[in-house]
Protein backbone atom coordinates (compact mmCIF):
# COMPACT_ATOMS: atom_id res chain seq x y z
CA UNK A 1 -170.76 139.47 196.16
CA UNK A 2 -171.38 142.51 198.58
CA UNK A 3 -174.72 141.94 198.15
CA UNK A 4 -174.78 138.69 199.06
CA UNK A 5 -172.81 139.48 201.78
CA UNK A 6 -174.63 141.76 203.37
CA UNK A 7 -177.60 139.30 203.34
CA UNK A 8 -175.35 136.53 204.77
CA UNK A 9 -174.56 138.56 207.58
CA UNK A 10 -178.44 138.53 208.62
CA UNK A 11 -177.94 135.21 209.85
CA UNK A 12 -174.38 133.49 209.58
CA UNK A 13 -173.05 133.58 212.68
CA UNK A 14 -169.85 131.99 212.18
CA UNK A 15 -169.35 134.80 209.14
CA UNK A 16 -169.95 137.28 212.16
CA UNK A 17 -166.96 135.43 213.98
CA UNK A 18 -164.78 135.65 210.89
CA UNK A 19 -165.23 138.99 210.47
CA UNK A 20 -164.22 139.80 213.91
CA UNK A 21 -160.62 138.72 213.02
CA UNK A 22 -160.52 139.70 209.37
CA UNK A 23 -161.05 142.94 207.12
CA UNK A 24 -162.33 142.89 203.78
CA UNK A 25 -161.51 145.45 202.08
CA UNK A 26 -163.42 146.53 198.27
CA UNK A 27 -161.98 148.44 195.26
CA UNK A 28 -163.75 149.61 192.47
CA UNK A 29 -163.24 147.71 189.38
CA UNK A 30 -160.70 149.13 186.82
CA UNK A 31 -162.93 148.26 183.85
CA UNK A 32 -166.59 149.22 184.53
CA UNK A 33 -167.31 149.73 180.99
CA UNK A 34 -165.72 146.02 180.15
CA UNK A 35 -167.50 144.45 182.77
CA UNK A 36 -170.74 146.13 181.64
CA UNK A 37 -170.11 144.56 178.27
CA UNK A 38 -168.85 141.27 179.65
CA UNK A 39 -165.92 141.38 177.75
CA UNK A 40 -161.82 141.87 178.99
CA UNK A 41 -161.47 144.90 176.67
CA UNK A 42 -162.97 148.07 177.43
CA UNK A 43 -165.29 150.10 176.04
CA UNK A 44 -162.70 150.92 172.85
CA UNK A 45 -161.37 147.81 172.47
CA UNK A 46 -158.61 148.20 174.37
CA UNK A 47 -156.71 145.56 176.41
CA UNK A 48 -153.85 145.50 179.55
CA UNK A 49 -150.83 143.84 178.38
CA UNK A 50 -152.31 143.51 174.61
CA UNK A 51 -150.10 146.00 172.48
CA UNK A 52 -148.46 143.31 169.74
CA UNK A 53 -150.77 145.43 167.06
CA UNK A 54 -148.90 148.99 168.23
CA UNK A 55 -145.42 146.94 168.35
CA UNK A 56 -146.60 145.72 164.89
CA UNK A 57 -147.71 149.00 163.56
CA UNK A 58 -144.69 151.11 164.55
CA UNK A 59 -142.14 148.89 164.13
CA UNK A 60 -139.44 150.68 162.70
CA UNK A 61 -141.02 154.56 164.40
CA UNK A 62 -139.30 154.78 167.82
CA UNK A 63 -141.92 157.97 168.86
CA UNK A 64 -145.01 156.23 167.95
CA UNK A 65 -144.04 153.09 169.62
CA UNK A 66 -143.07 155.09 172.77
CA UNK A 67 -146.51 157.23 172.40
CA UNK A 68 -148.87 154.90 171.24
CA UNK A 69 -148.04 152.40 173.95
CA UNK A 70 -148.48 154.55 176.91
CA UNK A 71 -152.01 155.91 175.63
CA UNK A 72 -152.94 152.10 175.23
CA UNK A 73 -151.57 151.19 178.42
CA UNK A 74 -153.77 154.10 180.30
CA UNK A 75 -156.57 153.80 178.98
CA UNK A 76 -157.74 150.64 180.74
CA UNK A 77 -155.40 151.02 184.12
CA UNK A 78 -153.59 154.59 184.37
CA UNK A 79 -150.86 153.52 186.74
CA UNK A 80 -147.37 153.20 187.16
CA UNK A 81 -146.47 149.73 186.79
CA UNK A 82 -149.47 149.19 184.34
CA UNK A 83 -146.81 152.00 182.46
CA UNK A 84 -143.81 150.51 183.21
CA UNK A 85 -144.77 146.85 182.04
CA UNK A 86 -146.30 147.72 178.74
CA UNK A 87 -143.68 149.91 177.73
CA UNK A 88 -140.43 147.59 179.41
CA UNK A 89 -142.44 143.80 178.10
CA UNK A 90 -143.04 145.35 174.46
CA UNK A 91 -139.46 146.86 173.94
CA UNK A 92 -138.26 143.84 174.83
CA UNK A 93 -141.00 142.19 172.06
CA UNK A 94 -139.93 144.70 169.58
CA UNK A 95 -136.41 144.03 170.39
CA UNK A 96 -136.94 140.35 169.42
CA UNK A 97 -138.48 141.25 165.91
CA UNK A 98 -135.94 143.48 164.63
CA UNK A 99 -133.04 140.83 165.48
CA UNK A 100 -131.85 141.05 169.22
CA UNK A 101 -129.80 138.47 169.88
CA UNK A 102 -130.79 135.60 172.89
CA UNK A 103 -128.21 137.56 174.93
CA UNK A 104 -129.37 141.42 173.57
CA UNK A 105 -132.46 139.78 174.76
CA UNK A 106 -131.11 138.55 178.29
CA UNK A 107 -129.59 141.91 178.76
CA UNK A 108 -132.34 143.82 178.09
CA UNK A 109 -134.58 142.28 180.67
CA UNK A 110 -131.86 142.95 183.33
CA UNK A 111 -132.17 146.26 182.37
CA UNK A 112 -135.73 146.34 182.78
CA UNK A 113 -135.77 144.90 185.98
CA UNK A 114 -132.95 147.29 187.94
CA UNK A 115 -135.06 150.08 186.40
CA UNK A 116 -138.26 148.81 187.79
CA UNK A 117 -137.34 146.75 190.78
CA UNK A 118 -140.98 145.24 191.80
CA UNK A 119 -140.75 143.17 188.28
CA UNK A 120 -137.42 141.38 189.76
CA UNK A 121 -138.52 137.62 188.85
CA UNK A 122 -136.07 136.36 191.34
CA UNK A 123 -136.18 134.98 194.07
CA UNK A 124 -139.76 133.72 191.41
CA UNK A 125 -142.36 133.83 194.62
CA UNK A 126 -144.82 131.16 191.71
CA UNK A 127 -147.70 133.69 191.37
CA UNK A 128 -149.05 134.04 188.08
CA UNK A 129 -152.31 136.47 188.56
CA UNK A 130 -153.82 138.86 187.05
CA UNK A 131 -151.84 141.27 188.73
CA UNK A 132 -149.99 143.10 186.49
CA UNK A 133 -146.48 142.52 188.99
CA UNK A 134 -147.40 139.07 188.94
CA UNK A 135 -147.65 138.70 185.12
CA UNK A 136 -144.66 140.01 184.41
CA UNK A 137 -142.38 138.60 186.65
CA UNK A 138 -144.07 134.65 185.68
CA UNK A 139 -142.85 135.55 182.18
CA UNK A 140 -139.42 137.10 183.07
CA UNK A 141 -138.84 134.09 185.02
CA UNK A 142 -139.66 131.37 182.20
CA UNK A 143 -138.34 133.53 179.43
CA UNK A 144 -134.43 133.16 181.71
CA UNK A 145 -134.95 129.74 182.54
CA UNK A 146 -135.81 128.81 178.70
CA UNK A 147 -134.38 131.15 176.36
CA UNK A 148 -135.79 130.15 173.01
CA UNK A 149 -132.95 129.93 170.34
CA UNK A 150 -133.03 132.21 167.38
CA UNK A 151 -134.11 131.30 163.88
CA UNK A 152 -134.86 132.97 160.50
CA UNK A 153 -138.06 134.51 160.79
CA UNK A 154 -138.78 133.08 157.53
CA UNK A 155 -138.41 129.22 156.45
CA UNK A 156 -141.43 126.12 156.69
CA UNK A 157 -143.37 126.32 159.53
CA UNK A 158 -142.50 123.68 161.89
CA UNK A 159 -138.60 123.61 162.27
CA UNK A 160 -138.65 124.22 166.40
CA UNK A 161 -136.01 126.00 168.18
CA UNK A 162 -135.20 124.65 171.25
CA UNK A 163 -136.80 126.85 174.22
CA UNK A 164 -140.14 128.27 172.72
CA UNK A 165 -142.22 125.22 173.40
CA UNK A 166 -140.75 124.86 176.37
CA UNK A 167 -141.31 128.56 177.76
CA UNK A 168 -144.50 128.66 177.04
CA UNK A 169 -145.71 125.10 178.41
CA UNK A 170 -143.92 126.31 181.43
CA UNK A 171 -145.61 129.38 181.69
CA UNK A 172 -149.00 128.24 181.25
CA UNK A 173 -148.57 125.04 183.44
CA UNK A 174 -148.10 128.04 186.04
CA UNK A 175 -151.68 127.85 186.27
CA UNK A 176 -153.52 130.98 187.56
CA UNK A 177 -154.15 133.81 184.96
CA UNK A 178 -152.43 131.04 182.07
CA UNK A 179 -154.20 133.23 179.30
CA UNK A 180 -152.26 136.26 179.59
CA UNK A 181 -149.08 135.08 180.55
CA UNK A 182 -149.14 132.63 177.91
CA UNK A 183 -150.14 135.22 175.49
CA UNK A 184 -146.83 136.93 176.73
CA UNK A 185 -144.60 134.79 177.12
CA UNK A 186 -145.68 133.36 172.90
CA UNK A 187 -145.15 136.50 171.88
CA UNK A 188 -141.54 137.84 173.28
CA UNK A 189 -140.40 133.67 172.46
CA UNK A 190 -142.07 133.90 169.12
CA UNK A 191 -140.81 137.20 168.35
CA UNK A 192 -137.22 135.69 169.16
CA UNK A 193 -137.70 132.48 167.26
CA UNK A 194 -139.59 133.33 164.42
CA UNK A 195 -142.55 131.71 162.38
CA UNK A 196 -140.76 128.85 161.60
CA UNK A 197 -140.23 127.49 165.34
CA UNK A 198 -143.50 127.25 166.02
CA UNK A 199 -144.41 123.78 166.49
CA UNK A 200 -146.36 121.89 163.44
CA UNK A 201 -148.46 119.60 165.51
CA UNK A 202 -150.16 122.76 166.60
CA UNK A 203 -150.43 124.41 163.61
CA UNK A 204 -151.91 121.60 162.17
CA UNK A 205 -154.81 122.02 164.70
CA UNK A 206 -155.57 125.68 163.59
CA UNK A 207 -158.47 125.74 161.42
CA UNK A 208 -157.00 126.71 157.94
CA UNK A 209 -159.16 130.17 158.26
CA UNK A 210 -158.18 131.27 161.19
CA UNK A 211 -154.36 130.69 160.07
CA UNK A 212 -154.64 132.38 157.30
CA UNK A 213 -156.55 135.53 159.30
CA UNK A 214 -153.74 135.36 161.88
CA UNK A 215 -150.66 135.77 159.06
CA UNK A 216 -152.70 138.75 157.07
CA UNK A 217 -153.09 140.31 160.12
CA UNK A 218 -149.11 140.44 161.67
CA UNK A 219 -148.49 141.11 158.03
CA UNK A 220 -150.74 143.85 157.47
C-alpha cells in the first residue's frame, strides 16, 4: 500500500490535496512472521485471543493456567491489554467449564471490567474489529444482553438453552472481525451451556469427520 502510494503521489493531484488536511500514519505489523506465511498464527502456531487448548489443558492447575496464558498471549502481541484480555476472557471461559453459575458468570465479568476499565462494554460504541479493545467489549456486550442458560454438560446433542444461539448470532451479525468474536463469544456461551445446547440443525451440517476430530480433541 505504501508503495503504491508513493507512486500515486507522482501524479494524483487531488491525493496531494488530501494529504494536505490529513496524516497517515504507519505501524509495523505485529505478526511479520504470520504475514510472511500468510497465515493468522505466527511462526509457532500461536494465535491472539486463541487459548481454549491452554484453558483445556490446565483445567483444574490454577499456575499453569495463569503461566501458560500469558506466554501465549505475548508471544504474538506483548502488550497490556493483549495481557489483560487473554487472561480476564479465559478465566471467565474456565469459569464456565468448571460450573459457574449464569450469575458467578455475570459477576465475574463486572469484575473484569472495573479492573480493566477500557473493556467497559457500556455505553457498547458497535465496533467489532480486530482490535483487541474492540473484541472484547462486542462479546461482553452480547454475552449481558443474552446470557445463555446453564445445562448439563453432558446429555444428546441438540437440547438448546435459551441464549447461546442467540449470543452468538448477535455477535457475528456485528459484522466486522465476525470470526473472532464469534469464536469468543461460542466458546464462553458454550462453556456455560454445555454440549448439549448446541443447536442440532448445525451439527447436522458438520461433516461426520470433522465432528468426531473436534470431540477427541476438547476431550483429549
Amino acid at each position: 500500500y505504501m508503495r503504491a502510494l508513493l507512486f500515486r503521489l507522482e501524479w494524483d493531484e487531488l491525493l496531494h490535496r488530501q494529504l494536505q488536511k490529513v496524516r497517515l500514519v504507519f505501524m509495523p505489523i505485529f505478526n511479520p512472521g504470520g504475514m510472511w506465511a500468510h497465515k493468522r498464527a505466527n511462526p509457532r502456531g500461536v494465535d491472539l485471543m486463541r487459548n481454549a487448548p491452554v484453558i483445556l489443558a490446565t483445567l483444574f492447575d490454577d499456575t499453569a493456567f495463569e503461566h501458560l496464558s500469558q506466554v501465549q498471549a505475548r508471544i504474538p502481541h506483548h502488550h497490556p491489554l493483549s495481557d489483560a484480555a487473554v487472561l480476564g476472557f479465559s478465566r471467565l471461559v474456565r469459569a464456565a467449564l468448571l460450573g459457574a453459575s449464569r450469575m458467578d458468570i455475570t459477576v465475574l465479568i463486572h469484575q473484569f471490567i472495573n479492573e480493566h476499565p477500557r473493556f467497559n462494554p457500556r455505553p457498547y460504541r458497535g465496533r467489532a474489529s480486530a482490535y483487541v479493545v474492540d473484541t472484547v467489549q462486542t462479546v461482553l456486550h452480547h454475552t449481558l444482553h443474552h446470557t445463555p442458560h446453564h445445562t448439563p454438560h453432558a446429555g444428546a446433542a441438540g437440547t438448546q438453552a435459551p441464549g447461546f444461539e442467540a449470543v452468538l448470532i448477535a455477535t457475528i451479525n456485528q459484522g466486522e472481525d465476525a470470526d473472532t468474536t464469534g469464536a469468543l463469544a461460542g466458546m464462553l456461551a458454550g462453556a456455560q451451556c454445555g454440549a448439549s445446547a448446541l443447536p442440532a440443525r448445525w451439527l447436522q451440517r458438520l461433516k461426520p469427520a470433522v465432528r468426531r476430530a473436534v470431540t477427541e480433541q476438547a476431550a483429549a
